[in-house]
C-alpha atoms as a PDB file:
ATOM      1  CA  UNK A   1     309.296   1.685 156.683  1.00  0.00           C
ATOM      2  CA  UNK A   2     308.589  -1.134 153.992  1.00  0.00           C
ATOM      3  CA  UNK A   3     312.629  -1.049 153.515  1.00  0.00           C
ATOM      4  CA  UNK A   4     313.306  -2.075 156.884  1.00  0.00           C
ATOM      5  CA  UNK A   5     310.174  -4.980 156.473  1.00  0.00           C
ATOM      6  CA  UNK A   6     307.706  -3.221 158.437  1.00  0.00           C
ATOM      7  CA  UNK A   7     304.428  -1.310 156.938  1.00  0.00           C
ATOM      8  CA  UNK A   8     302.287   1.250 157.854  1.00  0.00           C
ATOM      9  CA  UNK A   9     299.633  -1.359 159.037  1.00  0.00           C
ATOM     10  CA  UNK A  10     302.215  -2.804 161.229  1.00  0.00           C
ATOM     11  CA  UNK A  11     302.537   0.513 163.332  1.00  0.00           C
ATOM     12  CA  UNK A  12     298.894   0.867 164.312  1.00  0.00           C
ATOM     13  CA  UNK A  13     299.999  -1.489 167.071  1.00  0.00           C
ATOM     14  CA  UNK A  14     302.070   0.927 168.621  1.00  0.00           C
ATOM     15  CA  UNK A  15     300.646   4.073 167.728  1.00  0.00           C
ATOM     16  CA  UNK A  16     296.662   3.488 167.122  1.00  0.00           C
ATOM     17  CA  UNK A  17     294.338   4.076 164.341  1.00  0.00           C
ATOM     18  CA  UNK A  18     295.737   3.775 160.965  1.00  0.00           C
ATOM     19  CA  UNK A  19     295.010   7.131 160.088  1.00  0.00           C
ATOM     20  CA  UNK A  20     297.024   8.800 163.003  1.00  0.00           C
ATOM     21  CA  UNK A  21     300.198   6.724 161.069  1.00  0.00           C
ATOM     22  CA  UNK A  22     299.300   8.044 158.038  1.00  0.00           C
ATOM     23  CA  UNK A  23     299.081  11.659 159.273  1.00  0.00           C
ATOM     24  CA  UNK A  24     302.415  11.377 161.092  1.00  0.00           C
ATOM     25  CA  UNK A  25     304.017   9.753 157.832  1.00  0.00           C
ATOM     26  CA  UNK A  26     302.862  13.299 156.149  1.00  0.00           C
ATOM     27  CA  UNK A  27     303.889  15.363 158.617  1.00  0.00           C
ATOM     28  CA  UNK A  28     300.522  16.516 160.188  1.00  0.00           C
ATOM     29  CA  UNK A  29     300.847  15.176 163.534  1.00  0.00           C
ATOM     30  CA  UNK A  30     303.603  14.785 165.927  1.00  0.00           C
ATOM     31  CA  UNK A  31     304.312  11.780 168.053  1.00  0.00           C
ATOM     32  CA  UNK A  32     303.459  12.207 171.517  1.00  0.00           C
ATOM     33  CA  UNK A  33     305.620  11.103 174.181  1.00  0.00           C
ATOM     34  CA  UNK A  34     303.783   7.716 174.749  1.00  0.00           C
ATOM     35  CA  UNK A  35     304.515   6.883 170.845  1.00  0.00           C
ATOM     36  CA  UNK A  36     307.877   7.989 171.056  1.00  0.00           C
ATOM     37  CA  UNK A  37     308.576   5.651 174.058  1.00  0.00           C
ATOM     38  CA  UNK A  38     306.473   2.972 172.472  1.00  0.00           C
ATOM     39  CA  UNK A  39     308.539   3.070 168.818  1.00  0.00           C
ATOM     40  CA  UNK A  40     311.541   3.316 170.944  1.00  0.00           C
ATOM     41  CA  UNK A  41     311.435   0.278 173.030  1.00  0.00           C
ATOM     42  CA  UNK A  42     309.840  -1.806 169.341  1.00  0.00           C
ATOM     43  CA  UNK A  43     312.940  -0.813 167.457  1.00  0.00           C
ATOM     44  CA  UNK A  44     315.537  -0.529 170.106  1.00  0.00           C
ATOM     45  CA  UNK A  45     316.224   2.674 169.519  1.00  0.00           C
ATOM     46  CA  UNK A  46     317.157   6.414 171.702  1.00  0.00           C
ATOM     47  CA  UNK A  47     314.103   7.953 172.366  1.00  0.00           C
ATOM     48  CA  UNK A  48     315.866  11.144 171.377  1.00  0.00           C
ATOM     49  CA  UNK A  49     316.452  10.039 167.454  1.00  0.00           C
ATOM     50  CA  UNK A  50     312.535  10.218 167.254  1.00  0.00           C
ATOM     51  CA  UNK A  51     312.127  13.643 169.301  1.00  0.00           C
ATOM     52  CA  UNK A  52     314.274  15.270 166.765  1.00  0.00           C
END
């Protein structure tokens, strides 16, 4: 994310405790549906690029 000028800190907004980023950065926990709609509104992007 630090390509496209955003960090890891900067997603706690949308998603919650900086931990739960982390743990979806690696792969241990999927978004739920409320994250997914959430990132997809921030970035203007289809929801269905993050579902995949």
């Amino acid at each position: 994310m630090e390509q496209l000028g955003y960090r890891s800190s900067d997603l706690t907004q949308l998603i919650g405790y900086k931990s739960r980023v982390s743990e979806i950065f690696h792969k241990k926990r999927k978004l739920t549906i409320d994250m997914v709609r959430a990132l997809s509104k921030k970035f203007n992007i289809p929801a269905e690029m993050l579902i995949q």
